[in-house]
Each structure stands twice: as C-alpha cells, then as structure tokens.
Protein backbone atom coordinates (compact mmCIF):
# COMPACT_ATOMS: atom_id res chain seq x y z
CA UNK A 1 2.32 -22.12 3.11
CA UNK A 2 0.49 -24.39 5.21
CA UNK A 3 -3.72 -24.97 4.59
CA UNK A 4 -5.50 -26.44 7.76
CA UNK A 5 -9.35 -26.44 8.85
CA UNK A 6 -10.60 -24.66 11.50
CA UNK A 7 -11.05 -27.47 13.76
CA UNK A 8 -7.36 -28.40 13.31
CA UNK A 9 -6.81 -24.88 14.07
CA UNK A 10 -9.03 -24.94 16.96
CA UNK A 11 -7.23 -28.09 18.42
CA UNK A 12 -3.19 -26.92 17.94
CA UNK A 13 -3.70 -22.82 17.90
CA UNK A 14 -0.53 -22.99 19.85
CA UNK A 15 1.62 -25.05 17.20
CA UNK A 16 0.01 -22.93 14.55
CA UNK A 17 0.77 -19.68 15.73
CA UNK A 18 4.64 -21.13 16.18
CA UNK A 19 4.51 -21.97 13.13
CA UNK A 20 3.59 -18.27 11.83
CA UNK A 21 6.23 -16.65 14.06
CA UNK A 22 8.69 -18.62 12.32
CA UNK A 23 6.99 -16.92 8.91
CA UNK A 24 5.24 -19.97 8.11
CA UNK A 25 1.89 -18.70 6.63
CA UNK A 26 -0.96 -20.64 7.50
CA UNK A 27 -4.39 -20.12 5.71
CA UNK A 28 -7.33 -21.13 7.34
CA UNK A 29 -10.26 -23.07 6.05
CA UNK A 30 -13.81 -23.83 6.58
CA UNK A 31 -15.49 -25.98 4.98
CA UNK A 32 -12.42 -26.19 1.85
CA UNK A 33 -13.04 -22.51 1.86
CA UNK A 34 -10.02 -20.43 3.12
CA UNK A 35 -11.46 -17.48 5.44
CA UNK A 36 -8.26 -16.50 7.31
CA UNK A 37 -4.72 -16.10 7.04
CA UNK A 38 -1.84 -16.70 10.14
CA UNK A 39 1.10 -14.28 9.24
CA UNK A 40 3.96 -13.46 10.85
CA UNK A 41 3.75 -9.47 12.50
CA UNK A 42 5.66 -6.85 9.34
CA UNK A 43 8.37 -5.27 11.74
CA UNK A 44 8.24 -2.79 9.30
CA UNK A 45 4.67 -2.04 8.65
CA UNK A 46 5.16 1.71 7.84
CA UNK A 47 6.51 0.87 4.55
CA UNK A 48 3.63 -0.15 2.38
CA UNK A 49 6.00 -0.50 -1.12
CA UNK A 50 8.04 -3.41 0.93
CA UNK A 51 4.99 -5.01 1.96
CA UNK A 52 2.84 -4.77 -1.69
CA UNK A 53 6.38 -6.56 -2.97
CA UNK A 54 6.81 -9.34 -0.48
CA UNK A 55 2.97 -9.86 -1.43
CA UNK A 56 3.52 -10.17 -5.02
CA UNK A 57 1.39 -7.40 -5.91
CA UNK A 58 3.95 -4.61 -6.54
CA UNK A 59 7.25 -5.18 -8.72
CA UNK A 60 9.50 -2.83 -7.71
CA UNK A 61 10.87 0.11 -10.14
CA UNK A 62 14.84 -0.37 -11.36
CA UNK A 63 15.05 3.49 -12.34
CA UNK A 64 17.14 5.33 -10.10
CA UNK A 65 15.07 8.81 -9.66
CA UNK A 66 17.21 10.51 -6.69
CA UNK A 67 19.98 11.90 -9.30
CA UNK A 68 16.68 13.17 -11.21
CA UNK A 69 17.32 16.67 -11.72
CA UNK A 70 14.42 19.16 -13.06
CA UNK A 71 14.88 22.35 -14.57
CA UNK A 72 13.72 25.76 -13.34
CA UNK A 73 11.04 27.56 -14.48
CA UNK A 74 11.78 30.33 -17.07
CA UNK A 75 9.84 32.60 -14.99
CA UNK A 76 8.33 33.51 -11.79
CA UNK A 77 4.99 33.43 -11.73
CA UNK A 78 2.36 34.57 -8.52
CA UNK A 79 0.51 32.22 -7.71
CA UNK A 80 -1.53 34.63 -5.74
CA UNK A 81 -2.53 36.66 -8.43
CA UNK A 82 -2.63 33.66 -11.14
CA UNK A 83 -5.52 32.12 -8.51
CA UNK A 84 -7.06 35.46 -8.18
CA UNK A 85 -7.36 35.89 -11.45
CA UNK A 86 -9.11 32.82 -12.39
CA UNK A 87 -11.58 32.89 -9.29
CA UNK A 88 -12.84 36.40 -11.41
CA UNK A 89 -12.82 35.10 -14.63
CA UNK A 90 -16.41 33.18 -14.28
CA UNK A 91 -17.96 36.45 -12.65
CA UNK A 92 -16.33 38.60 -15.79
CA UNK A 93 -17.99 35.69 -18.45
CA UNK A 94 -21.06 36.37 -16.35
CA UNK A 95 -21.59 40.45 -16.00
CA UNK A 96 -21.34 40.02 -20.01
C-alpha cells in the first residue's frame, strides 16, 4: 500500500495509476486525511464473497455444504389452502 497527498497525486496521476494496475493500492490523502483509494479494476466483480475476502472483511467458511443432503417432508402439505386458511383466520377471530 502506498499513502501519497493529493498534490503528489495531482503531479504523477500517470505513475500512480501504473502503479494501481500493477495492484499496488494507493490511498489518497488530504491534508494527512485519506479521502480516496487507487485500486486495481476486480475482473471478477460479480462475486461479492471473493471480494469481502480479499478485503479482509469476510473469512471464508471450511464446511463443505454441496454433499448436504435434507430430508423430505413426512407429508404433503397445500400451500394453497394452508395460506387460505390463515388469511380467514383473523376475519373468523373477528365475526366472534
């Protein structure tokens, strides 16, 4: 990690974006204060676990889940009716 001001910045933007390319992060301060970061582009910004990790703010899981099997329910149930059914409960409570 590299820490520069912003007139350093302002003076070699080239060499500092180089530098980020390269993966080099470069925060940016102003007045000791850092207001901006220079990263490199995530190739693979669709996966948000990979990124939280190489950030330091997720630790990946060890468990293996994908031999994970559940077990069936005993029973069907409808869902339909199950939902109907509790949609007229409040009205039943209510007539009483």
């Amino acid at each position: 990690m590299k820490s520069i001001n912003v007139t350093e910045l302002k003076a070699n933007l080239s060499r500092y974006l180089r530098m980020a390319a390269r993966g080099t992060r470069v925060v940016v301060r102003d007045r000791d204060e850092p207001i901006a970061q220079l990263v490199p582009p995530d190739a693979d910004a669709t996966d948000w676990r990979q990124r939280l990790a190489r950030e330091g703010r997720l630790r990946p899981g060890s468990q293996d889940w994908s031999s994970l099997k559940l077990p069936k329910p005993a029973r069907r149930v409808d869902i339909q009716s199950s939902l109907q059914a509790t949609r007229e409960e409040p009205d039943e409570i209510r007539r009483r």
